[in-house]
C-alpha atoms as a PDB file:
ATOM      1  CA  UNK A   1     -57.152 -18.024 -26.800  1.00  0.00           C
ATOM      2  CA  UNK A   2     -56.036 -21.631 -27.568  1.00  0.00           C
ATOM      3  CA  UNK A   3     -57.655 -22.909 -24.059  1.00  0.00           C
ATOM      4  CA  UNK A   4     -60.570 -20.889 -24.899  1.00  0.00           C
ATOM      5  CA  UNK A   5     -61.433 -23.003 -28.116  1.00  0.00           C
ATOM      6  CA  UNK A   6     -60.535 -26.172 -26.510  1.00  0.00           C
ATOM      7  CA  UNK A   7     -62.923 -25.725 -23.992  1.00  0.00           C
ATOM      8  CA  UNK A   8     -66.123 -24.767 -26.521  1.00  0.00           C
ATOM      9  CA  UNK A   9     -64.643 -27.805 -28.069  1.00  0.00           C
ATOM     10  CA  UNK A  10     -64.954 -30.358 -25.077  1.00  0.00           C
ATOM     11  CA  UNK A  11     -68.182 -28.109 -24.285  1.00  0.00           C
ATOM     12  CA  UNK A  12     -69.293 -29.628 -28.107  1.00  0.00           C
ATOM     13  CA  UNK A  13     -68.015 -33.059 -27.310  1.00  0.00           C
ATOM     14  CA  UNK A  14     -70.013 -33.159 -23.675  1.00  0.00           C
ATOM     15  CA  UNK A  15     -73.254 -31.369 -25.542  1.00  0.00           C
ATOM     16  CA  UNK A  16     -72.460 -34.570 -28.327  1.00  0.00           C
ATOM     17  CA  UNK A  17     -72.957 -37.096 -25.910  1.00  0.00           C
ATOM     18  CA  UNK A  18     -75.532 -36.273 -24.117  1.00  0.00           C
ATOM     19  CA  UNK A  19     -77.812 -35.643 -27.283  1.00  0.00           C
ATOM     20  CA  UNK A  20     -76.887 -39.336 -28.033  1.00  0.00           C
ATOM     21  CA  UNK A  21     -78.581 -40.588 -24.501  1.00  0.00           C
ATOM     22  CA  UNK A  22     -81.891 -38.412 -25.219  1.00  0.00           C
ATOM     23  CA  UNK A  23     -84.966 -38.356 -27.003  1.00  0.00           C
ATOM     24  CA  UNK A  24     -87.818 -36.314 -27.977  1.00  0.00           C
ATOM     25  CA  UNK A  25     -87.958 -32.338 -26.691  1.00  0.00           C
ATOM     26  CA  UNK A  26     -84.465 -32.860 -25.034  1.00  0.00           C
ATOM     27  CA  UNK A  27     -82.958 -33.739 -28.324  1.00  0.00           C
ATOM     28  CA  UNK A  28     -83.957 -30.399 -29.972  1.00  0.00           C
ATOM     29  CA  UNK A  29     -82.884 -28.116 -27.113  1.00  0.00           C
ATOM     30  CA  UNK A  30     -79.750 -30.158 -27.264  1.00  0.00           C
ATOM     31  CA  UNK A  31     -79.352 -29.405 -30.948  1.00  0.00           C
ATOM     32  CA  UNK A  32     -79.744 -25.764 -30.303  1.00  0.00           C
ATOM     33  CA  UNK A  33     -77.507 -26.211 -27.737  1.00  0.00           C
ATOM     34  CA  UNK A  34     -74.931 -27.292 -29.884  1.00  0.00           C
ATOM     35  CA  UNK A  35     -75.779 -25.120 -32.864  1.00  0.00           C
ATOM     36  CA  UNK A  36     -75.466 -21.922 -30.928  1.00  0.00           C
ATOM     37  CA  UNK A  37     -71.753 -23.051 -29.109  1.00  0.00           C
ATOM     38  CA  UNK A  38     -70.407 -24.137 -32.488  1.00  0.00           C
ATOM     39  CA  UNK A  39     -71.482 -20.214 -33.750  1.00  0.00           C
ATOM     40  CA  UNK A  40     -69.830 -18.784 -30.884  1.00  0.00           C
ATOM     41  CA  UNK A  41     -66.915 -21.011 -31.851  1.00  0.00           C
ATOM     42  CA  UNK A  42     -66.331 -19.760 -35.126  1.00  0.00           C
ATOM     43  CA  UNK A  43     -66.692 -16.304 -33.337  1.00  0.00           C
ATOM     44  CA  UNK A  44     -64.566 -16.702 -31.100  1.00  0.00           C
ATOM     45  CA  UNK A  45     -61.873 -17.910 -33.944  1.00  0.00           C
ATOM     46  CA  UNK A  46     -62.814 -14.621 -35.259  1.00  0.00           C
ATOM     47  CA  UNK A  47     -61.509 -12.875 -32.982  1.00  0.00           C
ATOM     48  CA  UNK A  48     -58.392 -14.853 -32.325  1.00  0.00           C
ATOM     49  CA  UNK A  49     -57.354 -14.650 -35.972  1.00  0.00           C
ATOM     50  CA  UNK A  50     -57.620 -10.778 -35.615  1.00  0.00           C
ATOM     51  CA  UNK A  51     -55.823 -10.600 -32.932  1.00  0.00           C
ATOM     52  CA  UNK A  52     -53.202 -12.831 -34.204  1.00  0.00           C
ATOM     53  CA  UNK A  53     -52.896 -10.208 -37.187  1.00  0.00           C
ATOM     54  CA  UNK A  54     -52.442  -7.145 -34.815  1.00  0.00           C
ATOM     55  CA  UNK A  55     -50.312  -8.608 -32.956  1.00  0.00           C
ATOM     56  CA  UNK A  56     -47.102  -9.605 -35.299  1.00  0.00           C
ATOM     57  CA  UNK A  57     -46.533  -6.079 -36.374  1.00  0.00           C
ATOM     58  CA  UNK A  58     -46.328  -4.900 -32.347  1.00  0.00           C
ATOM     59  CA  UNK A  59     -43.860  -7.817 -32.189  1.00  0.00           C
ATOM     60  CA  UNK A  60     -41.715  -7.040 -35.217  1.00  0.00           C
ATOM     61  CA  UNK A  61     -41.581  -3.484 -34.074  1.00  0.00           C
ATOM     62  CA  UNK A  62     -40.463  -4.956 -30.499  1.00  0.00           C
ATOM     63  CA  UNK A  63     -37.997  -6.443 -32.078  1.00  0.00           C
ATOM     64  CA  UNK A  64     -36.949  -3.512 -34.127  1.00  0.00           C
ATOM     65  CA  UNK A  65     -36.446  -1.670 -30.764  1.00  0.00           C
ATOM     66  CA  UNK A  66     -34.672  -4.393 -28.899  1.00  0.00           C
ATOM     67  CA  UNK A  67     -31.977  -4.543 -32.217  1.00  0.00           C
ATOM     68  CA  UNK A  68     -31.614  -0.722 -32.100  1.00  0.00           C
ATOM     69  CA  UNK A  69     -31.008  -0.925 -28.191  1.00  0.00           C
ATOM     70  CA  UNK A  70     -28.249  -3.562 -28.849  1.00  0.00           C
ATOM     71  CA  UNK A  71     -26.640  -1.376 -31.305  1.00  0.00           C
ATOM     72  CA  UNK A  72     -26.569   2.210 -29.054  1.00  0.00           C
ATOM     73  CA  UNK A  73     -24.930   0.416 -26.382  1.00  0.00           C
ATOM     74  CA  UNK A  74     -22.281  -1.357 -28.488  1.00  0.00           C
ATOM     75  CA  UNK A  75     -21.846   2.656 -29.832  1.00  0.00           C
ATOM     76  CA  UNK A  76     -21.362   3.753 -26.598  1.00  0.00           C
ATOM     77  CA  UNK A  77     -19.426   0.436 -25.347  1.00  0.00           C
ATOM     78  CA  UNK A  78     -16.856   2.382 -28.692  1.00  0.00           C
ATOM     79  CA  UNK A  79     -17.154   5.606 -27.627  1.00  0.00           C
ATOM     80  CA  UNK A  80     -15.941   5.272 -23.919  1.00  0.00           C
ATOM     81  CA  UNK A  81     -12.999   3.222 -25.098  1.00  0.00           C
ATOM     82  CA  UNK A  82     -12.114   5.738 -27.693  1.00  0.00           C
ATOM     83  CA  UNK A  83     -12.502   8.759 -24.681  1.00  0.00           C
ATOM     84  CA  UNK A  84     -10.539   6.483 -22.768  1.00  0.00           C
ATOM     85  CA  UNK A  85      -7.551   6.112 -24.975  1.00  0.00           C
ATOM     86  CA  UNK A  86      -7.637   9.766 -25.962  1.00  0.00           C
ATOM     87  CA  UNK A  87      -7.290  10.862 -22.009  1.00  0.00           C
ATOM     88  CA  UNK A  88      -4.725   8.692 -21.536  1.00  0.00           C
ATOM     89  CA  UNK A  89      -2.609  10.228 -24.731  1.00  0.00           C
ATOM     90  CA  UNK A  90      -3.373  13.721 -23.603  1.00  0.00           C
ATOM     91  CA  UNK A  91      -1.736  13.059 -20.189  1.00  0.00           C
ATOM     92  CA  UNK A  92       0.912  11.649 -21.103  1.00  0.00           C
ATOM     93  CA  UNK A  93       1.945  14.355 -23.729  1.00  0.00           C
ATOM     94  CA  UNK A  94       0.971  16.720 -21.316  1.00  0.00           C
ATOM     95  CA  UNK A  95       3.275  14.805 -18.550  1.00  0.00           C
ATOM     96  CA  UNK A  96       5.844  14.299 -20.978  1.00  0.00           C
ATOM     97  CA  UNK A  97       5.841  17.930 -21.886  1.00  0.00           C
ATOM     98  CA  UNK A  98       6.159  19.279 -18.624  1.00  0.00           C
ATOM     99  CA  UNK A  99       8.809  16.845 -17.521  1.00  0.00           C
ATOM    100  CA  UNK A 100      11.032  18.330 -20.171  1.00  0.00           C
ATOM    101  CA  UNK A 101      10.178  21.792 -19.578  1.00  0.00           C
ATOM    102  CA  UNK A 102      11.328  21.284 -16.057  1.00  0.00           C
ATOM    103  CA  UNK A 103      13.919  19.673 -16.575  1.00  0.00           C
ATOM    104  CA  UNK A 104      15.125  22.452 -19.287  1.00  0.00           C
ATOM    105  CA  UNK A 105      13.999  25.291 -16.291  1.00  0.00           C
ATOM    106  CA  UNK A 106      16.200  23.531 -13.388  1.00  0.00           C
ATOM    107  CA  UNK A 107      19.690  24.758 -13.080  1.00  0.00           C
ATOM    108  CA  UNK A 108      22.335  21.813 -12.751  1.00  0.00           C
ATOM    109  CA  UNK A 109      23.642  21.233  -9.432  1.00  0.00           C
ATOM    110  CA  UNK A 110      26.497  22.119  -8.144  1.00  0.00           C
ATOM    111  CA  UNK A 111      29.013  19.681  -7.998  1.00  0.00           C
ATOM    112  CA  UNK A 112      29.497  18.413  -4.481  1.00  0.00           C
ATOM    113  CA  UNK A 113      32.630  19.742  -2.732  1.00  0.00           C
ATOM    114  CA  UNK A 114      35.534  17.405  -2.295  1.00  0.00           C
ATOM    115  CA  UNK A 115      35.612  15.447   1.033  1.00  0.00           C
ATOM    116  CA  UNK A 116      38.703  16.578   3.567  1.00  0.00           C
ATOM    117  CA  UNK A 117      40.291  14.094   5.697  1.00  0.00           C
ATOM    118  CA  UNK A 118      42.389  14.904   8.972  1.00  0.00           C
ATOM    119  CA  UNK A 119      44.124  12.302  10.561  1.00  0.00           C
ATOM    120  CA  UNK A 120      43.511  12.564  14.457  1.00  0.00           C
ATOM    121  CA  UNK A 121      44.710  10.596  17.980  1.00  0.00           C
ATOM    122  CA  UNK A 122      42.437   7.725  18.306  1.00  0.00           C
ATOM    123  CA  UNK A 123      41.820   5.733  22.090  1.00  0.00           C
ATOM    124  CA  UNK A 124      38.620   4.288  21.199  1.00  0.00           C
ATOM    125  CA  UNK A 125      36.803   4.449  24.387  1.00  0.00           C
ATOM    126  CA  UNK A 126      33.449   6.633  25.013  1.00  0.00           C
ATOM    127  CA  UNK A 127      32.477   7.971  28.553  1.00  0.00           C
ATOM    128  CA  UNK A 128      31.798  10.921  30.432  1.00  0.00           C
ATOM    129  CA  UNK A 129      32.800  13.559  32.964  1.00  0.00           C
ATOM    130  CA  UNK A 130      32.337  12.651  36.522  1.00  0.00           C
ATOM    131  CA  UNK A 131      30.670  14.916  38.583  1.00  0.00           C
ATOM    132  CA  UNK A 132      29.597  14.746  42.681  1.00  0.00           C
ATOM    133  CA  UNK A 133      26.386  13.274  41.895  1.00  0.00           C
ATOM    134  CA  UNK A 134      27.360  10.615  39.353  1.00  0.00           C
ATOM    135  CA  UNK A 135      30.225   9.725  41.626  1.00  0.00           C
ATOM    136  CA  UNK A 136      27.502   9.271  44.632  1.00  0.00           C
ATOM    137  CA  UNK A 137      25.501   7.648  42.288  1.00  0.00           C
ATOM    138  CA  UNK A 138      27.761   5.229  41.301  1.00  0.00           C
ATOM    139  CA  UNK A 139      29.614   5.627  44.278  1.00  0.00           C
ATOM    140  CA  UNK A 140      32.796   6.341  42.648  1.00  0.00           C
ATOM    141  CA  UNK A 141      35.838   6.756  45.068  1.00  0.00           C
ATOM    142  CA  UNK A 142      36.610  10.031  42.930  1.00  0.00           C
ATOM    143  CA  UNK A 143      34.218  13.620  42.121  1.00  0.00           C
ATOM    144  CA  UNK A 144      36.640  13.933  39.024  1.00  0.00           C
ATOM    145  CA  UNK A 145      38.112  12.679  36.128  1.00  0.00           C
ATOM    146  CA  UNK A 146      36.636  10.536  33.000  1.00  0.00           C
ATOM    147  CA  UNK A 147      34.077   7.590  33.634  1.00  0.00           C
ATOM    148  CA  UNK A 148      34.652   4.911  30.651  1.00  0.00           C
ATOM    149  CA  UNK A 149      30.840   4.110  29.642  1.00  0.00           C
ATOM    150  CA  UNK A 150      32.132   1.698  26.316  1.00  0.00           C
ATOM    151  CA  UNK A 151      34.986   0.367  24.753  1.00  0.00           C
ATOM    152  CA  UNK A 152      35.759  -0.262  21.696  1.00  0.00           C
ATOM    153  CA  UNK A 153      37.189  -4.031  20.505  1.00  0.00           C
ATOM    154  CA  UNK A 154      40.781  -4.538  19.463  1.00  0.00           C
ATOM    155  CA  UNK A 155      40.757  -0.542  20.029  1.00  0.00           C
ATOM    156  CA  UNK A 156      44.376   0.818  21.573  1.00  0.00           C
ATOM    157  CA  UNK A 157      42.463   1.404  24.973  1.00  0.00           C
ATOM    158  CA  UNK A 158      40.966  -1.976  25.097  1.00  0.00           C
ATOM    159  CA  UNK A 159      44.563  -3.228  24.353  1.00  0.00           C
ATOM    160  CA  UNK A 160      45.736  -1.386  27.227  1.00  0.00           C
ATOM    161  CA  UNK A 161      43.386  -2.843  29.270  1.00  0.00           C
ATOM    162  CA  UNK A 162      41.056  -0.009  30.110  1.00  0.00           C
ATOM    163  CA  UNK A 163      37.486  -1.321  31.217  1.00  0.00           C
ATOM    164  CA  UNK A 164      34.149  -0.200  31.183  1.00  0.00           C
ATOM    165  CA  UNK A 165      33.228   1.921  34.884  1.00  0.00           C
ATOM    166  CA  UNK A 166      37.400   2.531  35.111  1.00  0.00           C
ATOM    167  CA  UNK A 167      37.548   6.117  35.486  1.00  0.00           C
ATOM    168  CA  UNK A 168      40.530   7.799  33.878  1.00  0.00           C
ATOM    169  CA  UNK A 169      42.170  10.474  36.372  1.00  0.00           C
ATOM    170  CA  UNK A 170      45.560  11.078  34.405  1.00  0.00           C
ATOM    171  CA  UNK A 171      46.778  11.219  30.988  1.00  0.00           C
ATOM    172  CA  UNK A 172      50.866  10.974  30.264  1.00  0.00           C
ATOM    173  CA  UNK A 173      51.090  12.752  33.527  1.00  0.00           C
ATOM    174  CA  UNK A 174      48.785  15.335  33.311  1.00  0.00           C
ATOM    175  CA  UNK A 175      45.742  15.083  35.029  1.00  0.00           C
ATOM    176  CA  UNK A 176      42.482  14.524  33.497  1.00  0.00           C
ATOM    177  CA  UNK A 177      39.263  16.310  35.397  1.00  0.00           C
ATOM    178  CA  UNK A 178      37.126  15.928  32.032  1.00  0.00           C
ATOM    179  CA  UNK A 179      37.468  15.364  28.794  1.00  0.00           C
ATOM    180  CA  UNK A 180      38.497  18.735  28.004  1.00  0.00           C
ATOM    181  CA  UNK A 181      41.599  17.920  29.685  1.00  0.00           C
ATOM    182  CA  UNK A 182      41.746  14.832  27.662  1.00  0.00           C
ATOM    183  CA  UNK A 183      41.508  16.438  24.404  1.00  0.00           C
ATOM    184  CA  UNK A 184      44.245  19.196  24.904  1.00  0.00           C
ATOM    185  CA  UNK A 185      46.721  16.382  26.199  1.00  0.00           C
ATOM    186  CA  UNK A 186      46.023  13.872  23.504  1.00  0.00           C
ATOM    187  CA  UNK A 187      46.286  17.098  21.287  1.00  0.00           C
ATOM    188  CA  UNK A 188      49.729  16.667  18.573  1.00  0.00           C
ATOM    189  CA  UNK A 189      50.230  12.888  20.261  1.00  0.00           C
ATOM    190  CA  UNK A 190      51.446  10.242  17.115  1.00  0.00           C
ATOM    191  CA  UNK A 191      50.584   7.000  15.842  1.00  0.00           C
ATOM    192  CA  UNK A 192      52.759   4.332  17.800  1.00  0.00           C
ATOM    193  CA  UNK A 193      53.592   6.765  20.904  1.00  0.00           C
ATOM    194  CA  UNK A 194      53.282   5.124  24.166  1.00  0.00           C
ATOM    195  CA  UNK A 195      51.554   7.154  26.918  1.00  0.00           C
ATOM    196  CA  UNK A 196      50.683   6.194  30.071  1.00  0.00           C
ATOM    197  CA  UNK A 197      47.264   6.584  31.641  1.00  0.00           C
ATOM    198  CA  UNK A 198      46.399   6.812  35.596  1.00  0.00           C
ATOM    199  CA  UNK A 199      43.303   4.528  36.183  1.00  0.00           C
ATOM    200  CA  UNK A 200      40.518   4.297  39.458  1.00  0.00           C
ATOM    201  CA  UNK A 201      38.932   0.904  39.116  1.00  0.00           C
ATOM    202  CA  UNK A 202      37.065   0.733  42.617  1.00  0.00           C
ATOM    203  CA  UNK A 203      39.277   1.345  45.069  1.00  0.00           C
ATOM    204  CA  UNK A 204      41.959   0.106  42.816  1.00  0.00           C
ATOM    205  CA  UNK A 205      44.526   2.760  41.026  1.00  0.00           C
ATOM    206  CA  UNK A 206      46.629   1.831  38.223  1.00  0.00           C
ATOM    207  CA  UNK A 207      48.633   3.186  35.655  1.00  0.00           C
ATOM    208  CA  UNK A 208      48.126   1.509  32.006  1.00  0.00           C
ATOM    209  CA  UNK A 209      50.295   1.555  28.896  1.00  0.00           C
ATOM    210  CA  UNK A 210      48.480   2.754  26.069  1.00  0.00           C
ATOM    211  CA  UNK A 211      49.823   3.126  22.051  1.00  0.00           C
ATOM    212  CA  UNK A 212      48.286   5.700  20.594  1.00  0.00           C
ATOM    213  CA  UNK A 213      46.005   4.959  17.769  1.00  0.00           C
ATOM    214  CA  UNK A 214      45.143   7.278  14.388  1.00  0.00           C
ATOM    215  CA  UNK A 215      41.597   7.529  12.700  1.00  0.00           C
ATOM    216  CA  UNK A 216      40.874   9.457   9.662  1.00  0.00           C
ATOM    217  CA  UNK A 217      37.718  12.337  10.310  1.00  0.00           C
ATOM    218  CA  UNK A 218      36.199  14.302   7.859  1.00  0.00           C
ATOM    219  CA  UNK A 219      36.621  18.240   8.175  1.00  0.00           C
ATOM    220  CA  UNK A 220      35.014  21.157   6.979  1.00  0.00           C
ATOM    221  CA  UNK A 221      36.941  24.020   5.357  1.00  0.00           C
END
């Protein structure tokens, strides 16, 4: 509206100028000219001014709206936070709650039976019975006995001088086709004894000193 009235202005201005360069007929049209912009001037004011008036009220109640807008989402900013905080306490009692009612339901648990101990004849060498095809495998110079597959360090075996592949045919005279055998002659054997051993390593046979050893293995009643 402002460009509006500067241009009947500079319109007026133009119409001003010329008049002053003219004479005669011209200079009346010219006047009329001019009379009938400066009219529509003032109309045109007119009309701005009544627009101007209609126009604050729509922006104070713009205004109005954006301030109520503001205010509903602070509210419900509040009201989440609150929901929030209630949850979380309603949980937890509930959690809480529970936790002790299960802990009141569960019966205690037994108390855990005492550990036995047994003190057993200890070589400290693993291996395994040898049978025709591990013996062809391996091409082993016997089908029976006890192949030594690991042995233990500082263990009485190792001290003996038992090695890994030896394979144990005797035990303190008896002889040992698996470790079945084994087992029943080590059977009632003490700490400190001295037994000897009969040993294949390759085509090699030996006999070996060994001292018994003693472990302590857990037992079941």
């Amino acid at each position: 509206m402002r460009i509006l009235g500067m241009g009947l202005c500079m319109a007026l201005a133009a119409a001003l100028a010329l008049l002053a360069g003219c004479s005669g007929g011209d200079t009346a049209d010219l006047q009329q000219r001019v009379k009938d912009l400066e009219a529509e001037n003032q109309s045109l004011k007119q009309q701005v001014e009544k627009l101007s008036g209609e126009f604050r009220p729509l922006q104070a109640r713009v205004d109005k709206l954006d301030e109520g807008q503001r205010l509903m989402e602070k509210t419900l900013v509040q009201a989440r936070k609150d929901l929030e905080a209630r949850v979380t306490d309603v949980v937890q009692q509930e959690l809480g709650g529970r936790g002790r009612r299960l802990v009141h339901n569960v019966p205690a648990a037994p108390a855990p039976r005492p550990v036995r101990f047994e003190e057993q004849p200890y070589l400290g060498f693993d291996g395994q019975n040898v049978e025709p095809d591990v013996a062809k495998l391996l091409k082993l110079k016997s089908t029976t006995g006890i192949l030594v597959t690991d042995v233990r360090e500082g263990a009485p075996a190792a001290l003996a001088g038992v090695k890994k592949n030896d394979v144990i045919t005797s035990f303190d005279g008896a002889d040992t086709k698996s470790f079945d055998d084994l087992k029943k002659a080590l059977a009632g054997k003490k700490p400190g004894e001295v037994v000897a051993i009969g040993v294949l390593r390759g085509d090699e046979k030996l006999e070996q000193k060994v001292t018994i050893g003693m472990r302590r293995v857990p037992v079941e009643d």
